[in-house]
C-alpha atoms as a PDB file:
ATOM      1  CA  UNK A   1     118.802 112.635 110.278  1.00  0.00           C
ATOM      2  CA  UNK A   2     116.987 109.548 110.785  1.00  0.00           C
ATOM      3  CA  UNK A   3     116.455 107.146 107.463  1.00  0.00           C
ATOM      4  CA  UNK A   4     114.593 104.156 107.113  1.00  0.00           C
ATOM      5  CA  UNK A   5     113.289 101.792 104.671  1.00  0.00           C
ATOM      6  CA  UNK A   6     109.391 100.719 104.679  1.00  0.00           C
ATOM      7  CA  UNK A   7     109.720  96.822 105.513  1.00  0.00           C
ATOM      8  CA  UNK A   8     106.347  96.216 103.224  1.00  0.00           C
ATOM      9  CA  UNK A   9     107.617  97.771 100.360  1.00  0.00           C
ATOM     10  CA  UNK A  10     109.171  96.104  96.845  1.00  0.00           C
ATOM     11  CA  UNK A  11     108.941  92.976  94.942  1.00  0.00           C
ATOM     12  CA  UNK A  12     104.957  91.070  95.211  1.00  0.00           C
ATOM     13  CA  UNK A  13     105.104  87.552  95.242  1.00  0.00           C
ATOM     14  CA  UNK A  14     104.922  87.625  91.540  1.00  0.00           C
ATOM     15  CA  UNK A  15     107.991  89.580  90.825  1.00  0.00           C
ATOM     16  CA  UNK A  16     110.188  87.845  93.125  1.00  0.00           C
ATOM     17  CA  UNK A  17     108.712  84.487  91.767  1.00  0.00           C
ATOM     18  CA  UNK A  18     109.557  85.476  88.120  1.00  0.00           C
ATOM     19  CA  UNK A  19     112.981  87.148  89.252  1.00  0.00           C
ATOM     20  CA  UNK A  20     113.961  83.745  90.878  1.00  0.00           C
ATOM     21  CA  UNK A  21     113.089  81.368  87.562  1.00  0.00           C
ATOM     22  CA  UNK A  22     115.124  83.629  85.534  1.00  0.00           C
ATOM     23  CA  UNK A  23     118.289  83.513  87.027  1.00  0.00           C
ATOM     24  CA  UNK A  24     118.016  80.115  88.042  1.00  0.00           C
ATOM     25  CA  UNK A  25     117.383  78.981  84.282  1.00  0.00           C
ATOM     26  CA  UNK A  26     120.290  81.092  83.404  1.00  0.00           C
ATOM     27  CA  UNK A  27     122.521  79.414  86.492  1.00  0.00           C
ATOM     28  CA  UNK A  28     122.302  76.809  84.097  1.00  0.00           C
ATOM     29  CA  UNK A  29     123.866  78.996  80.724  1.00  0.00           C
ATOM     30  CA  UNK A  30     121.329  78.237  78.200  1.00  0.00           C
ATOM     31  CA  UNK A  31     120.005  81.156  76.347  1.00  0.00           C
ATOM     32  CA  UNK A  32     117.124  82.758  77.594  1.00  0.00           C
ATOM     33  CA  UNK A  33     114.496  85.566  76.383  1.00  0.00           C
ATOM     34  CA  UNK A  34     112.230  87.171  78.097  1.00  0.00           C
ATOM     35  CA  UNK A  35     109.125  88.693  76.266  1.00  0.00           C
ATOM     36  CA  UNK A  36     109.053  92.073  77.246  1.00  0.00           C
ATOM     37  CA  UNK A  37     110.848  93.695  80.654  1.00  0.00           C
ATOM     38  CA  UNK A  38     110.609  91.061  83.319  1.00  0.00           C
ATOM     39  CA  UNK A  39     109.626  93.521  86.074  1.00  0.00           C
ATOM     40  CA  UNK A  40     109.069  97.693  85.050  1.00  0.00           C
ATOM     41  CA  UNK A  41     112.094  98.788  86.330  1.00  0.00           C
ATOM     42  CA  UNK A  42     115.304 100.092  84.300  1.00  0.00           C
ATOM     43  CA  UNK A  43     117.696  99.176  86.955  1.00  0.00           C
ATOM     44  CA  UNK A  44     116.548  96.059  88.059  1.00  0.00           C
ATOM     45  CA  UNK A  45     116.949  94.836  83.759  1.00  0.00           C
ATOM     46  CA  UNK A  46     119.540  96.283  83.631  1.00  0.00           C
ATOM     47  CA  UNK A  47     121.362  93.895  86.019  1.00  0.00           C
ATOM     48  CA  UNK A  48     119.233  90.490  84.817  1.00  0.00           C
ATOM     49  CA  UNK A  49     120.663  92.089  81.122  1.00  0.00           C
ATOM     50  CA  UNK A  50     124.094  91.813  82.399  1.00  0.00           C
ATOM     51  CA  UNK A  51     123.418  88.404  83.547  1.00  0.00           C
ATOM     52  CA  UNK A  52     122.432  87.263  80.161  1.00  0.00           C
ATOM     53  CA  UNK A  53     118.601  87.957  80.332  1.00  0.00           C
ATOM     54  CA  UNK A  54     117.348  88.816  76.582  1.00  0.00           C
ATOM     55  CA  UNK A  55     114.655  91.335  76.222  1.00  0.00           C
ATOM     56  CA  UNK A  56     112.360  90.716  73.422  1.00  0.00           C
ATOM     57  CA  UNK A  57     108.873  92.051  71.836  1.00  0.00           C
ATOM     58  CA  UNK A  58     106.039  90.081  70.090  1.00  0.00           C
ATOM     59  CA  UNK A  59     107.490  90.497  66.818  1.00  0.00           C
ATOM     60  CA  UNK A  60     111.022  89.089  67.830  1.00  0.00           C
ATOM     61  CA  UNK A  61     108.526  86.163  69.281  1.00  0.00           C
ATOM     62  CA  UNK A  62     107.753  85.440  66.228  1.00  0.00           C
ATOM     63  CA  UNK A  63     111.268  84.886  64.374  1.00  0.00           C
ATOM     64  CA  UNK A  64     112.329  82.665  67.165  1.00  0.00           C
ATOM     65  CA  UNK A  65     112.461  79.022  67.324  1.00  0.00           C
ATOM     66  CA  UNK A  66     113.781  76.081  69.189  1.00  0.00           C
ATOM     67  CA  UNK A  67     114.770  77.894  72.125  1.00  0.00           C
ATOM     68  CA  UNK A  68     113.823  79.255  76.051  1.00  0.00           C
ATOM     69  CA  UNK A  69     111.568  82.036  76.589  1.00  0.00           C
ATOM     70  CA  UNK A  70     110.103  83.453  79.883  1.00  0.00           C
ATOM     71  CA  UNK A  71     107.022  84.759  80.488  1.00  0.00           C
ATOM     72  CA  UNK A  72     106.986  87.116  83.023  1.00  0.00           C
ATOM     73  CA  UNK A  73     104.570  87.965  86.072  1.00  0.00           C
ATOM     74  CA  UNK A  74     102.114  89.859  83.842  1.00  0.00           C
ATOM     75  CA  UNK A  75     101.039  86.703  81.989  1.00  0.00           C
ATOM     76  CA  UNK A  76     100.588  86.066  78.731  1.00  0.00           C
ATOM     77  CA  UNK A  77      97.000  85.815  76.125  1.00  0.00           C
ATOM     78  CA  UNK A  78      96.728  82.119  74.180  1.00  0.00           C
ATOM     79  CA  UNK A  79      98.266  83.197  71.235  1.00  0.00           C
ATOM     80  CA  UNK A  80     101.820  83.224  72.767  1.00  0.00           C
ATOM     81  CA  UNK A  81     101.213  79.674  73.547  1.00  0.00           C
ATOM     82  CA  UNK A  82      99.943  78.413  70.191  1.00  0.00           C
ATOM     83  CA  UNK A  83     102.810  80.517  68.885  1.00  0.00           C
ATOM     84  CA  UNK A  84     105.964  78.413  71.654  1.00  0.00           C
ATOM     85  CA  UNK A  85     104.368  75.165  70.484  1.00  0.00           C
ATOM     86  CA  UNK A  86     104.411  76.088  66.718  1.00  0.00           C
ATOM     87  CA  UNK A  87     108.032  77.216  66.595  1.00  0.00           C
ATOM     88  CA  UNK A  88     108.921  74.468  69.479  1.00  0.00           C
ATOM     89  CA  UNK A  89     109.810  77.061  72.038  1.00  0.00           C
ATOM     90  CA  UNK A  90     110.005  75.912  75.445  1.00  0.00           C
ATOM     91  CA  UNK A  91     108.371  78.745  77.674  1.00  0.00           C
ATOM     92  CA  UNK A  92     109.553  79.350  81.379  1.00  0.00           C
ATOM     93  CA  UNK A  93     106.133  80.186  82.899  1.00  0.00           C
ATOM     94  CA  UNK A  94     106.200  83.014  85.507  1.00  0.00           C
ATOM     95  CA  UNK A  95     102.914  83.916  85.412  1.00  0.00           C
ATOM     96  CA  UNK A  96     101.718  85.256  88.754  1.00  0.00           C
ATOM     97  CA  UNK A  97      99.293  82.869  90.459  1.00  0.00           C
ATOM     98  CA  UNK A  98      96.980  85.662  91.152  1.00  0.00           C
ATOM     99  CA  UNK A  99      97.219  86.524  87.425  1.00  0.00           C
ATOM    100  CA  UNK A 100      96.774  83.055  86.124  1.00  0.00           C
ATOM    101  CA  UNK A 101      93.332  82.921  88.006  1.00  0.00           C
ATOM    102  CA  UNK A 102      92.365  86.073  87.162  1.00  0.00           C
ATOM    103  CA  UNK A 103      92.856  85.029  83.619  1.00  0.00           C
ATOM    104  CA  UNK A 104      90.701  82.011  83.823  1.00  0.00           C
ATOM    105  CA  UNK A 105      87.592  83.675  85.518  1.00  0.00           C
ATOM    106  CA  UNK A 106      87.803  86.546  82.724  1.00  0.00           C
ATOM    107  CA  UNK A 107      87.293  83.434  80.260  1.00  0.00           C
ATOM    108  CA  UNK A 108      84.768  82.305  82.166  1.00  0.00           C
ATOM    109  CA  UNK A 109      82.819  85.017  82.537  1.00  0.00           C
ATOM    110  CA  UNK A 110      83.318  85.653  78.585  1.00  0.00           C
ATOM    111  CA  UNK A 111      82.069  82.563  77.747  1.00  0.00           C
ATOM    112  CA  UNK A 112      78.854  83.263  79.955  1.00  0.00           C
ATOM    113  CA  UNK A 113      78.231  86.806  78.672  1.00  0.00           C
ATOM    114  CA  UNK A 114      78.706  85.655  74.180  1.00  0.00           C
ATOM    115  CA  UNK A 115      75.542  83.426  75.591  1.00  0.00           C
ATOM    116  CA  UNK A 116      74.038  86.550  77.192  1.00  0.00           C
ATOM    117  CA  UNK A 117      74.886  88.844  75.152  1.00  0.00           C
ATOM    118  CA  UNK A 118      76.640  90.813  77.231  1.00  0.00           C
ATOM    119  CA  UNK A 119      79.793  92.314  77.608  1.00  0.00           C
ATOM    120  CA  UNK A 120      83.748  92.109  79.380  1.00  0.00           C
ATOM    121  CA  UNK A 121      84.815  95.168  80.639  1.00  0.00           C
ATOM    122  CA  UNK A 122      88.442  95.661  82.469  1.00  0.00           C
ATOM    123  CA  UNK A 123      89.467  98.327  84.854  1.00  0.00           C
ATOM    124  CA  UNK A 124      93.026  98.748  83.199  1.00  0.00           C
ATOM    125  CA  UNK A 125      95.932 100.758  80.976  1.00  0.00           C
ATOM    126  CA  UNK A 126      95.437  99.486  77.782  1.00  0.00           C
ATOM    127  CA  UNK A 127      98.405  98.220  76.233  1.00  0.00           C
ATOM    128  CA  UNK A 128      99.575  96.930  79.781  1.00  0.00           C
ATOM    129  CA  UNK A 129     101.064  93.499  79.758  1.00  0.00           C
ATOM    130  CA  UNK A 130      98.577  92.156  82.107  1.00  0.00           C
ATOM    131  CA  UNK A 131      95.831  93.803  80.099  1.00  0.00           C
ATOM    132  CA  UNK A 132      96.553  92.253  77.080  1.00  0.00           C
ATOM    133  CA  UNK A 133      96.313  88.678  78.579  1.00  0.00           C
ATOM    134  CA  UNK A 134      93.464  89.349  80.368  1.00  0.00           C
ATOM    135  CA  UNK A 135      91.648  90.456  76.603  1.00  0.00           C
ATOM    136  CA  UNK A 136      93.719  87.750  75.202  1.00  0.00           C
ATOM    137  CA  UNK A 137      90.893  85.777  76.838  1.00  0.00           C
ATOM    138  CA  UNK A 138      87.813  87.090  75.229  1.00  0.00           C
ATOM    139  CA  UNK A 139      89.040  87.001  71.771  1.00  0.00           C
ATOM    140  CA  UNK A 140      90.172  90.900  72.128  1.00  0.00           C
ATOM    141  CA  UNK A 141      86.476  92.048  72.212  1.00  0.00           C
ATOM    142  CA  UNK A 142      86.500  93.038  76.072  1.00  0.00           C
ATOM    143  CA  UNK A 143      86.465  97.317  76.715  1.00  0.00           C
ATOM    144  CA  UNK A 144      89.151  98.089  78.179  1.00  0.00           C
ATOM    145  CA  UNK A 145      88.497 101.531  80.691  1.00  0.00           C
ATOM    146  CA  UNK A 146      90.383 103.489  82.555  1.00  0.00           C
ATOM    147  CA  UNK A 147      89.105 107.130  82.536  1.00  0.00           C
ATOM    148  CA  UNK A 148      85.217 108.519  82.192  1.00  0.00           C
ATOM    149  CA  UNK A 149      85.323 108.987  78.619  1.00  0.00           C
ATOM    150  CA  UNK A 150      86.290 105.077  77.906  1.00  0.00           C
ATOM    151  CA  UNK A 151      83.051 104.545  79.536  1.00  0.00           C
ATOM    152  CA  UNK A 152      81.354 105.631  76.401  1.00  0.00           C
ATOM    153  CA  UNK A 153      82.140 102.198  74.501  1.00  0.00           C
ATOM    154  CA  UNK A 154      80.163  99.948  76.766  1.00  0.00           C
ATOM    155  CA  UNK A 155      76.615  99.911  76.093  1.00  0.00           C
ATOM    156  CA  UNK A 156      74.615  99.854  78.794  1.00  0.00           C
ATOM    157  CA  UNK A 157      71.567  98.064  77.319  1.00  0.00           C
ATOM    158  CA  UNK A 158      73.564  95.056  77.124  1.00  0.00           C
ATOM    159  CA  UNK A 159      74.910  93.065  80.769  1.00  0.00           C
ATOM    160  CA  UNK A 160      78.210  94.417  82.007  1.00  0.00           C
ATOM    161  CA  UNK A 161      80.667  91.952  83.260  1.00  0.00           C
ATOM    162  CA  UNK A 162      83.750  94.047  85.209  1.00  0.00           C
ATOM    163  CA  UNK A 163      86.703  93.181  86.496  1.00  0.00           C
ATOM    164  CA  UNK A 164      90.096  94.961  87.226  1.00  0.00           C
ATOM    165  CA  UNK A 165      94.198  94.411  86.123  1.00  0.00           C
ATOM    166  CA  UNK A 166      95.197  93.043  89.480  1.00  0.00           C
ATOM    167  CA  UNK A 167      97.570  96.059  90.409  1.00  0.00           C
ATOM    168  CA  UNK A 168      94.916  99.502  89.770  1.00  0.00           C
ATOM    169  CA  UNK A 169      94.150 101.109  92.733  1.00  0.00           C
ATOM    170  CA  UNK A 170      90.931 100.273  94.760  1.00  0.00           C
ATOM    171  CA  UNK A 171      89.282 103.062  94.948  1.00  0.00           C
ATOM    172  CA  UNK A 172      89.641 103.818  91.175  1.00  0.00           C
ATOM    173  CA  UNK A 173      87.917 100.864  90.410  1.00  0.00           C
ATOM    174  CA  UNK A 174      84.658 101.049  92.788  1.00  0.00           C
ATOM    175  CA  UNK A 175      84.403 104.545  90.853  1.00  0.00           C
ATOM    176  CA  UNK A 176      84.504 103.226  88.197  1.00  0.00           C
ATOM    177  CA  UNK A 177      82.349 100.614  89.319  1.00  0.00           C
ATOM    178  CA  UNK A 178      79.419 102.932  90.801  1.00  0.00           C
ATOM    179  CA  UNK A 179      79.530 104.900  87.134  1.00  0.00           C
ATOM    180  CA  UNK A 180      78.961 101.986  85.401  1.00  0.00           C
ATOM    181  CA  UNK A 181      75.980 101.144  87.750  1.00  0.00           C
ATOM    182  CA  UNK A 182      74.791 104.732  87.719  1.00  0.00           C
ATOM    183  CA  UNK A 183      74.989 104.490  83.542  1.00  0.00           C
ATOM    184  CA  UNK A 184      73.074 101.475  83.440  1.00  0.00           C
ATOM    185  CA  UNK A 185      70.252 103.151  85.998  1.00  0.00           C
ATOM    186  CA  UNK A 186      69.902 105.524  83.623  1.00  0.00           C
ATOM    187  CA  UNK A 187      69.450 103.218  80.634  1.00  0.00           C
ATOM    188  CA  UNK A 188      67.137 100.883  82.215  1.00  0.00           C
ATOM    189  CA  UNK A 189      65.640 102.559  85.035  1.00  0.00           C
ATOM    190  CA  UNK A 190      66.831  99.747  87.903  1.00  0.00           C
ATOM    191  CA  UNK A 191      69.637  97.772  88.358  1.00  0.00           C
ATOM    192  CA  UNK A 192      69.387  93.691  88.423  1.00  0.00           C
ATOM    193  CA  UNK A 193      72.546  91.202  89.180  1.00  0.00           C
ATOM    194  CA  UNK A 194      71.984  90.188  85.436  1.00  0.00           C
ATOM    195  CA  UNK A 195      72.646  93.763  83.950  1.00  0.00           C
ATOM    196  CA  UNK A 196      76.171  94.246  86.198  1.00  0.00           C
ATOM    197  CA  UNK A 197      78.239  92.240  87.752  1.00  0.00           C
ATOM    198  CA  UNK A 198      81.186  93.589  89.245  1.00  0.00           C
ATOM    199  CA  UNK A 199      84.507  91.655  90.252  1.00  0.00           C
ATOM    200  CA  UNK A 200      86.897  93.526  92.941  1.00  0.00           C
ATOM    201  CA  UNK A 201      89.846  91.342  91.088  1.00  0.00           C
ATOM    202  CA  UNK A 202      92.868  93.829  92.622  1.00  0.00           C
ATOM    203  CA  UNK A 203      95.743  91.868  94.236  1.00  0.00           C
ATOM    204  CA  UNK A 204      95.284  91.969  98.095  1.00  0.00           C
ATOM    205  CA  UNK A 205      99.200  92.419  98.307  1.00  0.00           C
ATOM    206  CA  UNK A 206      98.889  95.357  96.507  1.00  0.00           C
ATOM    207  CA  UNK A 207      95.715  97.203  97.864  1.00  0.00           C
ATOM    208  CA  UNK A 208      97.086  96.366 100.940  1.00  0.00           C
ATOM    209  CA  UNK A 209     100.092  98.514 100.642  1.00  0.00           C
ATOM    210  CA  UNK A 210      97.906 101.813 100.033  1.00  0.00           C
ATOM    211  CA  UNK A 211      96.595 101.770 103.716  1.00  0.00           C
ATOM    212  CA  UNK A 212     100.212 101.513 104.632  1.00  0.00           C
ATOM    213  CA  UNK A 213     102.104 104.011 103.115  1.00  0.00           C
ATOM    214  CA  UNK A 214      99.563 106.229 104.378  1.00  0.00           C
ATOM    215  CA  UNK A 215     100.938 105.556 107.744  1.00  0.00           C
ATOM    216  CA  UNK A 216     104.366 105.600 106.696  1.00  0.00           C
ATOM    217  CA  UNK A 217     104.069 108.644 104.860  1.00  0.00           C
ATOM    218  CA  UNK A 218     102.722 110.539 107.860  1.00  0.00           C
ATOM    219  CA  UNK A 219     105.781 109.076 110.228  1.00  0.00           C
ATOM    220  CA  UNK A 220     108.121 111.014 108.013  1.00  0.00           C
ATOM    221  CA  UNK A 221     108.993 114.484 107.067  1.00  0.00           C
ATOM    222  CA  UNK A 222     110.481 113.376 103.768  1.00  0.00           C
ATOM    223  CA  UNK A 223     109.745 110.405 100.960  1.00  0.00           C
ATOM    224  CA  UNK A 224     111.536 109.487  98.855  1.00  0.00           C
ATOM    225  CA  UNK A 225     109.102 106.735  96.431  1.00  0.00           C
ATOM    226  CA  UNK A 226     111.870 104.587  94.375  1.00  0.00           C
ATOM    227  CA  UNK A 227     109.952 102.963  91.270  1.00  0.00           C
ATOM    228  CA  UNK A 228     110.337 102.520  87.785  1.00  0.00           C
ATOM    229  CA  UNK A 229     108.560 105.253  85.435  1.00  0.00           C
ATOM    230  CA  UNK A 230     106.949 102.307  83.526  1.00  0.00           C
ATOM    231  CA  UNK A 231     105.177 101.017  86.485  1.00  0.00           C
ATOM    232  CA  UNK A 232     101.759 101.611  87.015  1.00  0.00           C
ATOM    233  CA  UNK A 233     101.999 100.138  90.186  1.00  0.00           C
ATOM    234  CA  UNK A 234     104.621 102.607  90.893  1.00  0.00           C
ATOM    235  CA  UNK A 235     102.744 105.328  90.249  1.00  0.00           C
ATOM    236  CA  UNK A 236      99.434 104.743  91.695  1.00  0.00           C
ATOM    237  CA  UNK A 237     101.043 104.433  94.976  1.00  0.00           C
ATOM    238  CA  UNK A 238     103.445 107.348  94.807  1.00  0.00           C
ATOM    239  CA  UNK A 239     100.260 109.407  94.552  1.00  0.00           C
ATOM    240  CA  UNK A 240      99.201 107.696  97.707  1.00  0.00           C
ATOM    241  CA  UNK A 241     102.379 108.965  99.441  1.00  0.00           C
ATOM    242  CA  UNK A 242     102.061 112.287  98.051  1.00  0.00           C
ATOM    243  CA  UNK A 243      97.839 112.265  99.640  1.00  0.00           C
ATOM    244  CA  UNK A 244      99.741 112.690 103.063  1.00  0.00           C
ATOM    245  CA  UNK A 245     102.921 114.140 102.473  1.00  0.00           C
ATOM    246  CA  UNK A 246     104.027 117.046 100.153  1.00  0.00           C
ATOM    247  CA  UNK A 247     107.447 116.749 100.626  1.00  0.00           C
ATOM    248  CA  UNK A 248     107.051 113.132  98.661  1.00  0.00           C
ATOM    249  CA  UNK A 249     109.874 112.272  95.691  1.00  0.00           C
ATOM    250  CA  UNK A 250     109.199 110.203  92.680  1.00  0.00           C
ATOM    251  CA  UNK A 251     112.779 108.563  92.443  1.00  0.00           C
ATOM    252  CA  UNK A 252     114.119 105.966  89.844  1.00  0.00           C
ATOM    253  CA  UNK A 253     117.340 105.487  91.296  1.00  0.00           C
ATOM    254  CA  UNK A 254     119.844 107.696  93.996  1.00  0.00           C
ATOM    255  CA  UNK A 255     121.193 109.366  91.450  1.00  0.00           C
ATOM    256  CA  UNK A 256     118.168 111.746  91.322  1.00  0.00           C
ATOM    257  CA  UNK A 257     118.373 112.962  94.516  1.00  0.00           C
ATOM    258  CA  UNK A 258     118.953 116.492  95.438  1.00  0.00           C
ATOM    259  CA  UNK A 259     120.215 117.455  98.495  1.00  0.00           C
ATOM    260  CA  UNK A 260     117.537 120.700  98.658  1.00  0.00           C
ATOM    261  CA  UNK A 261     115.221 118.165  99.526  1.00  0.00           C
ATOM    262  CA  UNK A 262     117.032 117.450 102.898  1.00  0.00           C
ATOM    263  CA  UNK A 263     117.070 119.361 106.422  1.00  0.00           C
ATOM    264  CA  UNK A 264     119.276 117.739 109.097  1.00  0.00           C
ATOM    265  CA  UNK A 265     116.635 117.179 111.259  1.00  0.00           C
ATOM    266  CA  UNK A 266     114.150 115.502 108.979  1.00  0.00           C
ATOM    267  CA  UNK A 267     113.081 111.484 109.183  1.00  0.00           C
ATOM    268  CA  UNK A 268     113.666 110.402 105.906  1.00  0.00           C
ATOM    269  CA  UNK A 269     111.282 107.353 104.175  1.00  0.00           C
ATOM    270  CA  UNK A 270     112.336 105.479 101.856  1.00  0.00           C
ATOM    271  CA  UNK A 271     109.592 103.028 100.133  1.00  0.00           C
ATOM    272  CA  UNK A 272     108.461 101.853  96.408  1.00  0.00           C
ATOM    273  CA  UNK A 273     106.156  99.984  94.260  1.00  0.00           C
ATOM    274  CA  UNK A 274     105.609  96.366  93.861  1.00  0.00           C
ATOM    275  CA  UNK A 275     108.780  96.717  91.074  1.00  0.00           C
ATOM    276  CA  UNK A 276     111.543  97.971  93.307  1.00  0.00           C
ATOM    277  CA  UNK A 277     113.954  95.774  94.325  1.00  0.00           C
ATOM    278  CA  UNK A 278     115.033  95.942  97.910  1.00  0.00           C
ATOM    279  CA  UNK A 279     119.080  96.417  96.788  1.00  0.00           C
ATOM    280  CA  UNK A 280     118.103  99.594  94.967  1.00  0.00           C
ATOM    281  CA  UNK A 281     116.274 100.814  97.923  1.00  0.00           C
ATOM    282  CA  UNK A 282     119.259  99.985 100.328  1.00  0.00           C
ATOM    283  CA  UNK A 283     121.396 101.963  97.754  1.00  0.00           C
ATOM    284  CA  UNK A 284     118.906 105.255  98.247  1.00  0.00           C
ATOM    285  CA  UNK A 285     119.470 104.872 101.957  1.00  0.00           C
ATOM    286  CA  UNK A 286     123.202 104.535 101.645  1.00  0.00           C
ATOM    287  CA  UNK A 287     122.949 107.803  99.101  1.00  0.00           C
ATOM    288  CA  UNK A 288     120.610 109.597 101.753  1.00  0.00           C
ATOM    289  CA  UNK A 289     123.063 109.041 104.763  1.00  0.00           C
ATOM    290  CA  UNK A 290     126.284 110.264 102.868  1.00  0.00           C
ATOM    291  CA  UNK A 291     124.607 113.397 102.154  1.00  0.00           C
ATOM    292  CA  UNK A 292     123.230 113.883 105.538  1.00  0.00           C
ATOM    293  CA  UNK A 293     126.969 113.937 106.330  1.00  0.00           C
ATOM    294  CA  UNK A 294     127.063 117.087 104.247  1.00  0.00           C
ATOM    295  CA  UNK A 295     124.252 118.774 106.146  1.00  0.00           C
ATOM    296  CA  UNK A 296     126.054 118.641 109.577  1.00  0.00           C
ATOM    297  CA  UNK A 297     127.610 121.441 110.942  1.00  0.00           C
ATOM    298  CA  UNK A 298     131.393 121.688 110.866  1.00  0.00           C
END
């Protein structure tokens, strides 16, 4: 049995980057929340937990004071800023750059369409972290869309503004996209650059990874995708594996493997979403190879 992990899967530049501030702010011992789960992935808070990291929600936000809270990756809407300087909380700011810019050309674009009377629309899960910084920015009157029946809150007499949460797959947004247009043909009978104006915003580092699990999923007989169950990420891509190879595995940690999945012969894959850290990967290989042990003859 031959087992390898994908070299372009596991932690974006984000992740890593938020990862990194957290432990080195508590290298230092001082007390430190983070406002929701740093990165969606049960194992990988589990050990930043054990380290000291404190997990908290908007509401706990609210009752704290005089103290060091990170926000992760995923950004945060203005509120939580108005909120650290009220109750003099110092914030440790992970926000992914690609985020972060994202966040200021959704304002932008706001701004432009209150003066056209037009609307924000985002490609996204509502409720998502990201999301709700990215509405943060329009006063929380942006549609937020994700399947074709969300589609029925925009109205398409009114200019459309799109963009997308940085890690939804590409080719659910240009559907998306071309319904929109095709909606807003029907209303007006043609199409100008003032009725719609759509914004690819995806992360490169993570559209890019579709393209190559496709490959790596065809190089192997088995995959085994290691990735939170929170992560959207996690599970946009695992589909992507599963487009090429049937005998694909939706894993959260080795634990879940079963050996009926293995031959002796097969060429085992072992990749994951933007969330997985590379140690819990390594620890899926090391699970993999012990039981291809089993599977040799005596």
């Amino acid at each position: 049995m031959q087992v390898r992990i994908d070299d372009n899967s596991g932690y974006c530049f984000g992740v890593e980057f938020a990862i990194k501030m957290a432990e080195d702010e508590m290298e230092n011992g001082d007390r430190l929340y983070c406002l929701g789960d740093i990165v969606h992935n049960a194992m990988e808070v589990k050990r930043l937990a054990e380290k000291g990291l404190i997990i908290i929600d908007r509401e706990e936000l609210g009752e704290l004071k005089d103290c060091k809270v990170l926000i992760r990756a995923h950004g945060e809407p203005p509120e939580t800023y108005k909120m650290a300087i009220e109750n003099n909380i110092e914030l440790i700011d992970a926000s992914c750059p690609v985020v972060l810019k994202l966040q200021h050309r959704v304002k932008s674009a706001f701004d432009k369409m209150e003066r056209e009377n037009g609307q924000i629309v985002i490609y996204g899960k509502k409720g998502h972290a990201e999301v709700i910084g990215l509405t943060g920015q329009t006063l929380e009157k942006a549609i937020v869309v994700m399947e074709d029946e969300d589609l029925d809150k925009i109205d398409y007499s009114r200019p459309v503004t799109l963009f997308s949460q940085t890690t939804k797959s590409t080719k659910g947004f240009y559907a998306i996209s071309q319904k929109i247009e095709d909606r807003i043909k029907a209303e007006k009978g043609e199409l100008t650059q003032l009725d719609f104006n759509s914004n690819d915003s995806i992360c490169r580092q993570v559209s890019n990874r579709e393209p190559q699990l496709f490959k790596f999923s065809q190089e192997n007989d088995v995959i085994l995708f290691v990735s939170g169950k929170k992560s959207s990420n996690g599970k946009a891509l695992y589909q992507v594996c599963l487009s090429q190879n049937p005998r694909s595995y939706f894993i959260e940690n080795e634990d879940e493997i079963r050996p009926e999945w293995l031959q002796s012969e097969d060429k085992v894959g072992i990749c994951g979403a933007t969330s997985t850290p590379r140690w819990l990967m390594d620890q899926v290989k090391e699970k993999v190879e012990s039981l291809a042990e089993d599977l040799l003859p005596a």
